[in-house]
N, C-alpha and C. Protein backbone atom coordinates (compact mmCIF):
# COMPACT_ATOMS: atom_id res chain seq x y z
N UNK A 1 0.82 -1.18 0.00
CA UNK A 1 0.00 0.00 0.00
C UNK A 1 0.87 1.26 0.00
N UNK A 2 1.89 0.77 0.58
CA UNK A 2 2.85 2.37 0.87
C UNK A 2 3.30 2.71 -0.56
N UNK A 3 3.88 1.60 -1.05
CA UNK A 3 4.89 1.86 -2.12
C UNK A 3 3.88 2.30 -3.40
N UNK A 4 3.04 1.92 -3.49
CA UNK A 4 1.40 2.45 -4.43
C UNK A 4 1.30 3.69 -4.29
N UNK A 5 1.18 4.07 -2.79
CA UNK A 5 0.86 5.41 -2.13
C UNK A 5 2.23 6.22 -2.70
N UNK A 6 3.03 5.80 -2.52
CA UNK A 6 4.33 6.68 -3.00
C UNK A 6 4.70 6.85 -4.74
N UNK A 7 4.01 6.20 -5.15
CA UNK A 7 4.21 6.10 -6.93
C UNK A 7 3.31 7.38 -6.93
N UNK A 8 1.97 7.18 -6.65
CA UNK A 8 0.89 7.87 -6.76
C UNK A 8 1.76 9.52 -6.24
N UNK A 9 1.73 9.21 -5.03
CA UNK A 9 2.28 10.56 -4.96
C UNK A 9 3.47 11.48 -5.55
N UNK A 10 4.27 10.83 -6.15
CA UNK A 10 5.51 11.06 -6.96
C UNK A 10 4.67 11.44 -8.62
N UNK A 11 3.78 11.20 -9.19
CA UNK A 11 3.19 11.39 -10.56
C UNK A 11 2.69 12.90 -9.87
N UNK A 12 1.95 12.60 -8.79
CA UNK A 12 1.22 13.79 -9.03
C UNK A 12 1.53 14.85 -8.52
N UNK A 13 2.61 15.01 -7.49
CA UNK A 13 3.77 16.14 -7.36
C UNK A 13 4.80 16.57 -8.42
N UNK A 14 5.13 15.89 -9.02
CA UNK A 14 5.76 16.10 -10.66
C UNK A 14 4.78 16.67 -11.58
N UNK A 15 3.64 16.29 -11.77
CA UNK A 15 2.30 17.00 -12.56
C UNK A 15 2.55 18.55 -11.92
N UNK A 16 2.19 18.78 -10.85
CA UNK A 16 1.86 19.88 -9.93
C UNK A 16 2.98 20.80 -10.20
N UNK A 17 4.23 20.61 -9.91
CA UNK A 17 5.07 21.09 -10.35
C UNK A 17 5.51 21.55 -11.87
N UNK A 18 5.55 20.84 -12.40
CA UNK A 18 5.66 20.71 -13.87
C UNK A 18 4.63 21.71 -14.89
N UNK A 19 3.62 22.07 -14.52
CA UNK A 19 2.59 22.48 -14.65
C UNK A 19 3.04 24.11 -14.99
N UNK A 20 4.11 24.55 -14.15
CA UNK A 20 4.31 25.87 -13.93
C UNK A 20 5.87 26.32 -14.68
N UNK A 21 6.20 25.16 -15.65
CA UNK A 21 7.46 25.36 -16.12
C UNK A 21 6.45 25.75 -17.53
N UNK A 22 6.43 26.80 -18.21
CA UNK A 22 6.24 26.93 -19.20
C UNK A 22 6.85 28.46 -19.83
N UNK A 23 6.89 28.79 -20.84
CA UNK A 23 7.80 29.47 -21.59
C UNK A 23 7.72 31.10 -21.30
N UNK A 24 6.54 31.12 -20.72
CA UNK A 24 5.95 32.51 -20.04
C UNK A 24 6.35 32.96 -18.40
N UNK A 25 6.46 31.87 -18.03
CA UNK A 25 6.97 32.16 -16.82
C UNK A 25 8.49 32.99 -16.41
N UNK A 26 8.67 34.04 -16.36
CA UNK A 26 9.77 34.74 -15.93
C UNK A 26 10.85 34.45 -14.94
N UNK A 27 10.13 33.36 -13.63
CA UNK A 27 11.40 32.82 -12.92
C UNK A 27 12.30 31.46 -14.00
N UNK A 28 11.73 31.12 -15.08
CA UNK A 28 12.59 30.31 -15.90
C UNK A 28 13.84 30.68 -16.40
N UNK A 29 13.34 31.82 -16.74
CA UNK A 29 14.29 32.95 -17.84
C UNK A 29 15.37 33.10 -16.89
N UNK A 30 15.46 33.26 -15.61
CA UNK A 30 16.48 33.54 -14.95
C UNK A 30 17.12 32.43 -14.63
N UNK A 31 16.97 30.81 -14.95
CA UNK A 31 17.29 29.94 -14.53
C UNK A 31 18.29 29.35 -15.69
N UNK A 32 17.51 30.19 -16.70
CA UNK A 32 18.76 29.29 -18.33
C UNK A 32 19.96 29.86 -17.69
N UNK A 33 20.72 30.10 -17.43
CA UNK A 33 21.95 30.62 -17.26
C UNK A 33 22.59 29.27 -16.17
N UNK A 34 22.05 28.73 -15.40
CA UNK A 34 22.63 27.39 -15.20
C UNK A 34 22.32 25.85 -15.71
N UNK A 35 21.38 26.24 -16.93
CA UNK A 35 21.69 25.02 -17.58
C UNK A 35 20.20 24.61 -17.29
N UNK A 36 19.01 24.95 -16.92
CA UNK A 36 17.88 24.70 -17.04
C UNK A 36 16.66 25.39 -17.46
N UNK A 37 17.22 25.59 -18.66
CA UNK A 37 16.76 26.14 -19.81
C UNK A 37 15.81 24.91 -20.28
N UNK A 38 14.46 25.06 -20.40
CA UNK A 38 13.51 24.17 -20.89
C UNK A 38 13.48 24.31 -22.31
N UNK A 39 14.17 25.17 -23.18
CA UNK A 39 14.05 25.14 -24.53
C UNK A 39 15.22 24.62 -25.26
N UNK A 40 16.27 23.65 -24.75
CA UNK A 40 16.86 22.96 -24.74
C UNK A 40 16.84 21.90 -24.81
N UNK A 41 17.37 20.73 -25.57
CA UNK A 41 16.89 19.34 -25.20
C UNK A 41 17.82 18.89 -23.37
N UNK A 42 18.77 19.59 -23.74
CA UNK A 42 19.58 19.21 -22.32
C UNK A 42 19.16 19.74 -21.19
N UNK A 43 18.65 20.83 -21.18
CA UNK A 43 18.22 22.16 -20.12
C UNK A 43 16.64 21.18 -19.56
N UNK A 44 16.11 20.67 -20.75
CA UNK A 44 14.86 20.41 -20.34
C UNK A 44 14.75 18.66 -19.45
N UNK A 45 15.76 17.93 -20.07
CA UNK A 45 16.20 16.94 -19.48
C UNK A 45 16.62 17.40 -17.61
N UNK A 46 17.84 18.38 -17.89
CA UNK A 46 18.35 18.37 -16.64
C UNK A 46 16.92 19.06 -15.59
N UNK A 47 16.37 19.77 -16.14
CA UNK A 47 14.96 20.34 -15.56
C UNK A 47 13.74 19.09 -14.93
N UNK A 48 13.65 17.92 -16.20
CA UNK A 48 12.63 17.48 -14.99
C UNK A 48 13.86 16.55 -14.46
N UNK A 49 14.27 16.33 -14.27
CA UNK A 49 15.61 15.36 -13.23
C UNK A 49 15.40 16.06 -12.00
N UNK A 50 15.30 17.16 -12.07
CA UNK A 50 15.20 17.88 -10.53
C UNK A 50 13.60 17.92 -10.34
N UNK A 51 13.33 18.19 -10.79
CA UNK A 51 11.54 18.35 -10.86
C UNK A 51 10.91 16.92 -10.27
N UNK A 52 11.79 15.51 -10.62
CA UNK A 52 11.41 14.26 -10.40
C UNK A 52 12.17 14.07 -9.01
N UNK A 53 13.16 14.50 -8.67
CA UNK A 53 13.84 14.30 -7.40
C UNK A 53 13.17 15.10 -6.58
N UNK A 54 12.72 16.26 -6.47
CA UNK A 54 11.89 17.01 -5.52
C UNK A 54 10.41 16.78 -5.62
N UNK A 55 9.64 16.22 -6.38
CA UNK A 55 8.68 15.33 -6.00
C UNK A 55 8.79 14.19 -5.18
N UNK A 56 10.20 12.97 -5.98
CA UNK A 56 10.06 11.82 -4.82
C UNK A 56 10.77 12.34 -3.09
N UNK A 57 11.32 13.51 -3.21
CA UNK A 57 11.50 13.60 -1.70
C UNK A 57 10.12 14.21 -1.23
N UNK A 58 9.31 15.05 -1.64
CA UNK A 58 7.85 15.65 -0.80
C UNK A 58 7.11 13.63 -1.35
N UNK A 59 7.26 12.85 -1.90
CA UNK A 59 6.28 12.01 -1.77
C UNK A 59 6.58 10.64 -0.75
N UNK A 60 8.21 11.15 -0.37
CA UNK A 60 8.51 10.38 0.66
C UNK A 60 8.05 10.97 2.13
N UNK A 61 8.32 12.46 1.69
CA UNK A 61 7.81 12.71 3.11
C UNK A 61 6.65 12.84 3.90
N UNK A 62 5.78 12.61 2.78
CA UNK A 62 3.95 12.50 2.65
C UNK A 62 3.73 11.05 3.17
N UNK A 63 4.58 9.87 2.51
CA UNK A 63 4.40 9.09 3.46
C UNK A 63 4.83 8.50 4.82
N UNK A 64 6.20 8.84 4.37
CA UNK A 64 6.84 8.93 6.09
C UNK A 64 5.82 9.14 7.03
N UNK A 65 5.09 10.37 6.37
CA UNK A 65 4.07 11.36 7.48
C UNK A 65 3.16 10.53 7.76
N UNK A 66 2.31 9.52 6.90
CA UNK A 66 1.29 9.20 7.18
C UNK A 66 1.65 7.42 7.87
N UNK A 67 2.72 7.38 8.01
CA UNK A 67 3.07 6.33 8.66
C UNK A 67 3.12 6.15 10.04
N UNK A 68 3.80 7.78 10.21
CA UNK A 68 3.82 8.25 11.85
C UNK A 68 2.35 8.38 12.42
N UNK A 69 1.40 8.76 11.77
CA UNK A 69 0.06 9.07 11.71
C UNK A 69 -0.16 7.67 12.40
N UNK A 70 -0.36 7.14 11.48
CA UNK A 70 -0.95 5.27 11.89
C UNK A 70 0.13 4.62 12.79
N UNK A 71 0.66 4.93 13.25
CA UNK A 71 1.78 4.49 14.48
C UNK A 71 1.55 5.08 15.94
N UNK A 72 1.20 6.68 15.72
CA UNK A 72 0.31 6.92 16.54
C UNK A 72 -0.66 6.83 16.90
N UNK A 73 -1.91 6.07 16.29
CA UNK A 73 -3.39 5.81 15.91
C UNK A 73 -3.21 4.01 16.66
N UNK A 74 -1.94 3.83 16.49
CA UNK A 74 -2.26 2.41 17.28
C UNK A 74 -1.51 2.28 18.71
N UNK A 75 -0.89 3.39 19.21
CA UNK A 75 -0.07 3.63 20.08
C UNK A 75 -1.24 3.33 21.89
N UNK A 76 -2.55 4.02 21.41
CA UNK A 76 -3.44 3.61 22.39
C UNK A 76 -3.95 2.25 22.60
N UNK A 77 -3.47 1.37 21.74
CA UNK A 77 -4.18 -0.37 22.08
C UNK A 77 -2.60 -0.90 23.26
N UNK A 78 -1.76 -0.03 23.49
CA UNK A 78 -1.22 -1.07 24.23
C UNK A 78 -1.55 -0.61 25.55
N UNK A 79 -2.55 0.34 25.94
CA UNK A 79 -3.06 0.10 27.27
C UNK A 79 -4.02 -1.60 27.33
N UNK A 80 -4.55 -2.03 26.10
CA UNK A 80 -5.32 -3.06 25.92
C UNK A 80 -4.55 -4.32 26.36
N UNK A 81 -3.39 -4.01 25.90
CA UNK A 81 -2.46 -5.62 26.23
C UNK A 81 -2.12 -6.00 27.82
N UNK A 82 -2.24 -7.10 27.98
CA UNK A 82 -1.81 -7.29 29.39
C UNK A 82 -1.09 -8.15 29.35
N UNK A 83 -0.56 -8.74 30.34
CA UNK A 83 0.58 -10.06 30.92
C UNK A 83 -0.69 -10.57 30.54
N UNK A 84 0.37 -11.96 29.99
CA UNK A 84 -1.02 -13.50 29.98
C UNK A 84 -0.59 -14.17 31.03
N UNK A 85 -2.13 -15.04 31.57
CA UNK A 85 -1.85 -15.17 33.04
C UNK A 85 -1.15 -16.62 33.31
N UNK A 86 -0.89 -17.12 33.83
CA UNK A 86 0.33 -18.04 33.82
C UNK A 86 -0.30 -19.23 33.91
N UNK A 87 0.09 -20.22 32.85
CA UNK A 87 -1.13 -21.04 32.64
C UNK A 87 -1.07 -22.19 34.38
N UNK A 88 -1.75 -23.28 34.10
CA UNK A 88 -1.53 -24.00 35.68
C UNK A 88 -0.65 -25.40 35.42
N UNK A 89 -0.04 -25.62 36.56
CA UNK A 89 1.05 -26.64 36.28
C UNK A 89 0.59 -27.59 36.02
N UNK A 90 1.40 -28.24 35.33
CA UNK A 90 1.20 -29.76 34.45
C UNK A 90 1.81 -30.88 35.22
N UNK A 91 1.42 -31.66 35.69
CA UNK A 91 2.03 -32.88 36.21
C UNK A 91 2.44 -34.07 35.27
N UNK A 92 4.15 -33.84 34.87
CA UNK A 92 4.37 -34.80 34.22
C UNK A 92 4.40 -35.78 34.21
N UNK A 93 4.71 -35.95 35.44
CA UNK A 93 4.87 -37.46 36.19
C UNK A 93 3.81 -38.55 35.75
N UNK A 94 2.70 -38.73 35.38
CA UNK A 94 1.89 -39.18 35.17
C UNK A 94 1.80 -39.81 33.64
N UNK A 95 2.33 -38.61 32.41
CA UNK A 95 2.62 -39.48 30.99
C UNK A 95 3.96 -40.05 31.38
N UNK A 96 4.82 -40.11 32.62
CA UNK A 96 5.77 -40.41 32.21
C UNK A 96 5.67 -41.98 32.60
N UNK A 97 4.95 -42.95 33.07
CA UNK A 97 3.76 -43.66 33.73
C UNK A 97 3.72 -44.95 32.97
């Protein structure tokens, strides 16, 4: 379920992101100058490479998060657990017979 949960979330943080790289956008223009220039075949390569690495770290940390979530959500059943009570002695002596 996690690793589902983490694909899922990695497409659609890359969508989200990705979304806002387009040729109009003015913080781009200032970015060709190190090589992530989207009107490039290389610029646009090296562009989603980062775009895909900073999705899978927010989609790791989305689940990390929701792991701690359900770790805490079960943290109250161990007031439920108790010592098991000690069963009653067996007298071997008798199969041994």
């Amino acid at each position: 379920m996690v690793s589902a949960l983490l694909v899922e979330n990695i497409q659609r943080n890359h969508a989200d992101m990705a979304r806002c790289i387009t040729p109009f956008n003015p913080a781009i223009h200032t970015k060709a100058a190190t090589g992530l220039d989207p009107m490039t075949a290389a610029g646009a390569a090296s562009l989603d490479n980062t775009i895909t690495l900073q999705s899978t770290i927010i989609a790791y940390m989305d689940d990390f998060k929701l792991l701690m979530i359900m770790s805490f959500a079960v943290v109250p059943l161990i007031l439920v657990l108790r010592k098991p009570s000690k069963p009653p002695a067996i007298d071997h002596g008798a199969a041994m017979e």
